[in-house]
C-alpha atoms as a PDB file:
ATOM      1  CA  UNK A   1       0.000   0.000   0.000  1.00  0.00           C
ATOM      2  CA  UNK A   2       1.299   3.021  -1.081  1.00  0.00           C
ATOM      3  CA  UNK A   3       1.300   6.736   1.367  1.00  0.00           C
ATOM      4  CA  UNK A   4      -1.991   8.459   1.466  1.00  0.00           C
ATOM      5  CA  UNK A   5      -1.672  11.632  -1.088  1.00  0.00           C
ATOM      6  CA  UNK A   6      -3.550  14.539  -1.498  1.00  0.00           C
ATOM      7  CA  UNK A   7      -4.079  17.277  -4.244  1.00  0.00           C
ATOM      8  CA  UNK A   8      -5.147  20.288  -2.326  1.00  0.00           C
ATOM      9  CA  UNK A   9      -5.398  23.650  -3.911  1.00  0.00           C
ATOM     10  CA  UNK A  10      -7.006  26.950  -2.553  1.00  0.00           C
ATOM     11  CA  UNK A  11      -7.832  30.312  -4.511  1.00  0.00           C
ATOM     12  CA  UNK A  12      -6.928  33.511  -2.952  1.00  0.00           C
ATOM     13  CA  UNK A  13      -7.348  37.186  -4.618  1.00  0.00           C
ATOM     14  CA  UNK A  14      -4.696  39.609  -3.328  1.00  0.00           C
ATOM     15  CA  UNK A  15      -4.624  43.550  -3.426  1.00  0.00           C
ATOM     16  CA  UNK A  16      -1.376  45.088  -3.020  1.00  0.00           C
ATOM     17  CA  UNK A  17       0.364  41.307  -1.786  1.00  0.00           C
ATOM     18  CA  UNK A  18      -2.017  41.282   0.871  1.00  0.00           C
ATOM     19  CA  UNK A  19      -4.704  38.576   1.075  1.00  0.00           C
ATOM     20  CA  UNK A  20      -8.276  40.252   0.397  1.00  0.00           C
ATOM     21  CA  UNK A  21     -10.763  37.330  -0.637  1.00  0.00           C
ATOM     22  CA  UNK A  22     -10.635  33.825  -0.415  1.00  0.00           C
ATOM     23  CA  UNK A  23     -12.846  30.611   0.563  1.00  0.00           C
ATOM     24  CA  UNK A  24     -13.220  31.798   4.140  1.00  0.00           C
ATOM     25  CA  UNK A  25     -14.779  35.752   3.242  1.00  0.00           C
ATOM     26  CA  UNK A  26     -16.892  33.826   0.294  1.00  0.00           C
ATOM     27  CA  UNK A  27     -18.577  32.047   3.411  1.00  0.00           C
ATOM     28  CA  UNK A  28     -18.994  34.897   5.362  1.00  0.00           C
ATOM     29  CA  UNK A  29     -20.458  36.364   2.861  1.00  0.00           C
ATOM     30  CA  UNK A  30     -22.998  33.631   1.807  1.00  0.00           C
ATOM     31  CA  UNK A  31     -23.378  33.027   5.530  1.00  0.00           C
ATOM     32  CA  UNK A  32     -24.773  36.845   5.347  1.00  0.00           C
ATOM     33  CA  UNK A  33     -26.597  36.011   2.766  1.00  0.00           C
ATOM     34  CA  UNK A  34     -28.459  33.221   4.422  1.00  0.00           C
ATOM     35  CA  UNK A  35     -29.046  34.563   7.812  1.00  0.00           C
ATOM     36  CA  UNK A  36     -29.501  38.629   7.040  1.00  0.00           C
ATOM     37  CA  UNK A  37     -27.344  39.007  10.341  1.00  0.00           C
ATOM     38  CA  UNK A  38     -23.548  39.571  10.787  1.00  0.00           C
ATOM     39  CA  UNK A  39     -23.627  37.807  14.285  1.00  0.00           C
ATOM     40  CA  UNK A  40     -25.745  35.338  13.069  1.00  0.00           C
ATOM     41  CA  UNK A  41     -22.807  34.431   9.922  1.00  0.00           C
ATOM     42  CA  UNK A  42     -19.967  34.699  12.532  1.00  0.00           C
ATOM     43  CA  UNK A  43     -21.769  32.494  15.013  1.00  0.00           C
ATOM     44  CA  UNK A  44     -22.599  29.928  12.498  1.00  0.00           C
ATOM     45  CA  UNK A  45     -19.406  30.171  11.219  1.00  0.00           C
ATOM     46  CA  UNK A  46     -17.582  29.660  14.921  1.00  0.00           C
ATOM     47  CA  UNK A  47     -16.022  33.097  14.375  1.00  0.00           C
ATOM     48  CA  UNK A  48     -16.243  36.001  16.964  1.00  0.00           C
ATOM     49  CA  UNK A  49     -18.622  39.109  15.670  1.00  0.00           C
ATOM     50  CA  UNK A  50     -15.314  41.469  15.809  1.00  0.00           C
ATOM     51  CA  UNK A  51     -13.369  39.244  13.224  1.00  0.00           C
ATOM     52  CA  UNK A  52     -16.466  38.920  11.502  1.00  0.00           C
ATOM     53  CA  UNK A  53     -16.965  42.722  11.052  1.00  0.00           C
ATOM     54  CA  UNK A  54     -13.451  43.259  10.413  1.00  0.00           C
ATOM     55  CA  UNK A  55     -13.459  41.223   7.241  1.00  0.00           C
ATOM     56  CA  UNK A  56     -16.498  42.774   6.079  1.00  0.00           C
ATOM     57  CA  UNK A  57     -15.098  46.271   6.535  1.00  0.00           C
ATOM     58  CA  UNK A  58     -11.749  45.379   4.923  1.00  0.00           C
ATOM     59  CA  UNK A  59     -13.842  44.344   2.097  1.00  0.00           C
ATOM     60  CA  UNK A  60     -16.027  47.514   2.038  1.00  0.00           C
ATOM     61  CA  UNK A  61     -12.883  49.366   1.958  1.00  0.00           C
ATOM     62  CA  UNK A  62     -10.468  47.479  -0.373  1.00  0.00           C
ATOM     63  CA  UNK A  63     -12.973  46.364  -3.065  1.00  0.00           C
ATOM     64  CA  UNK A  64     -14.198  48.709  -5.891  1.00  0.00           C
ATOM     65  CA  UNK A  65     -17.510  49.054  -4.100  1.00  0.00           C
ATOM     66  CA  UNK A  66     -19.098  47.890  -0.966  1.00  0.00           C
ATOM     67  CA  UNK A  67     -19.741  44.203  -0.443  1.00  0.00           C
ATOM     68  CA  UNK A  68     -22.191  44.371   2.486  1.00  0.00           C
ATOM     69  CA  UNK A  69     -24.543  46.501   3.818  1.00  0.00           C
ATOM     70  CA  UNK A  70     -24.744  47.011   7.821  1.00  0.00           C
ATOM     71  CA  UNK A  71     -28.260  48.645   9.110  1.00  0.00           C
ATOM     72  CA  UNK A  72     -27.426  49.074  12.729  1.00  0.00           C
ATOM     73  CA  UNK A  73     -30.210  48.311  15.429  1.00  0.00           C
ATOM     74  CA  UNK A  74     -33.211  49.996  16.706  1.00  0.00           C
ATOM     75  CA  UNK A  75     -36.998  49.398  16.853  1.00  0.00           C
ATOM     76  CA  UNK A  76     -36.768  46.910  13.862  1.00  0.00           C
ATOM     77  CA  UNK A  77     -33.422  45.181  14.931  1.00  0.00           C
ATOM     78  CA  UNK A  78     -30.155  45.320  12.936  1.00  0.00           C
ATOM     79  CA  UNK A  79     -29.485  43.116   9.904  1.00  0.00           C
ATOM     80  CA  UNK A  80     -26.681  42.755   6.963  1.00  0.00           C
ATOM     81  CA  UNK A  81     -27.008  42.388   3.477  1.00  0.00           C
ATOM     82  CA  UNK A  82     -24.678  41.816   0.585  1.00  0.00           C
ATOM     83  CA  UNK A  83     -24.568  44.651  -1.958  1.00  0.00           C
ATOM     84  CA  UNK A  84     -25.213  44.100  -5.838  1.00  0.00           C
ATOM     85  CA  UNK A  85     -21.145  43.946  -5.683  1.00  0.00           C
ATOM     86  CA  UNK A  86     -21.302  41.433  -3.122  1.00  0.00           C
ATOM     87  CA  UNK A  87     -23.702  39.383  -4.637  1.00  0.00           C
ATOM     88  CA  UNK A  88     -21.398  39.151  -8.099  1.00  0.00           C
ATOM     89  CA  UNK A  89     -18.202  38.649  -5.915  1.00  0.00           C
ATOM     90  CA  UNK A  90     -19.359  35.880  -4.500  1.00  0.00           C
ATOM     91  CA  UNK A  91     -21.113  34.384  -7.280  1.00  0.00           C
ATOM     92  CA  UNK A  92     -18.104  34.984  -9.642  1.00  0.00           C
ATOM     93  CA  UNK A  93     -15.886  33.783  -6.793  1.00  0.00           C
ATOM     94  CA  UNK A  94     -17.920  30.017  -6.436  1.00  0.00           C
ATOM     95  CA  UNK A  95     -17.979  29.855 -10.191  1.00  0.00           C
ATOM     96  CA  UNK A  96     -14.230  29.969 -11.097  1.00  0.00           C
ATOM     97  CA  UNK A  97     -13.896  28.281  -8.052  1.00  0.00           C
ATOM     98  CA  UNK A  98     -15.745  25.232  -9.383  1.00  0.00           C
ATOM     99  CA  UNK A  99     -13.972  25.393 -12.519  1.00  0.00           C
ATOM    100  CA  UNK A 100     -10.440  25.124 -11.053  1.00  0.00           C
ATOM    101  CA  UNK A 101     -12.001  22.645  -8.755  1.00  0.00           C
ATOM    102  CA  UNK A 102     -13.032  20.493 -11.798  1.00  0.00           C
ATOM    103  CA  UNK A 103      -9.641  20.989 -13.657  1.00  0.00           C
ATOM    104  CA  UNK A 104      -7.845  19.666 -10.976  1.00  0.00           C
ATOM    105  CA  UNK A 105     -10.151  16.997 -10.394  1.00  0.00           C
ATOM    106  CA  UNK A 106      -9.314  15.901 -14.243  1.00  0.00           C
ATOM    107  CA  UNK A 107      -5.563  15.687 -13.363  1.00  0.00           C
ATOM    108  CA  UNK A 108      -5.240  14.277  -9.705  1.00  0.00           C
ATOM    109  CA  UNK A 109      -5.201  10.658 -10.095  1.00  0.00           C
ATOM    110  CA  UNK A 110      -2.568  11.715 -12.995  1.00  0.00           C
ATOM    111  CA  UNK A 111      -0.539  13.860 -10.849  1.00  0.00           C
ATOM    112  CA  UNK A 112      -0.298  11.939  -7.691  1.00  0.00           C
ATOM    113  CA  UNK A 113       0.512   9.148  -9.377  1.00  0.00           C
ATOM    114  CA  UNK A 114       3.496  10.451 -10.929  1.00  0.00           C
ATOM    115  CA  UNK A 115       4.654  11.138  -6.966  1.00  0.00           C
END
């Protein structure tokens, strides 16, 4: 029996060599998406609220446009959206994610077993 091998890959998008947007922020932001709630995302997610908001607002800030909308609370509660930006982030983001997915999926077996 031969080692256990793995082909693992992971797509980030940088901005000035820092990371910006990546599989964890996609999830945050469909976890937004979902639950119309920052806390609610971060809690679901295991993350604390502060990280939470921090990503969001480094996002706001670094992206061409907002990705997410904060209403803060009052009579009618607080909530979170994701912008029209947001929304085609993210859905751009899971696409060519898939599609790298699938590529490497066609050469894995190939790969690994040249290692």
């Amino acid at each position: 029996m031969g080692t256990p091998k793995d082909l693992k890959i992971r797509c980030w998008i940088d901005i000035d060599g820092k990371k910006f947007f990546g599989p964890g922020r996609a999830q945050l932001l469909m976890m937004i998406d979902k639950n119309g709630s920052l806390s609610k995302a971060a809690k679901e997610m295991g993350m604390s609220y502060r990280k939470a908001w921090s990503m969001v607002e480094d996002m706001n800030l670094r992206g061409q446009q907002p990705y997410v909308e904060l209403h803060k609370g009052g009579t009618k509660g607080g909530g979170a959206e994701l912008t029209e930006t947001g929304k085609k982030v993210l859905s751009t983001f899971l696409k060519m994610n898939d599609k790298i997915t699938a590529t490497v999926q066609q050469h894995t077996e190939e790969m690994l077993g040249l290692i």
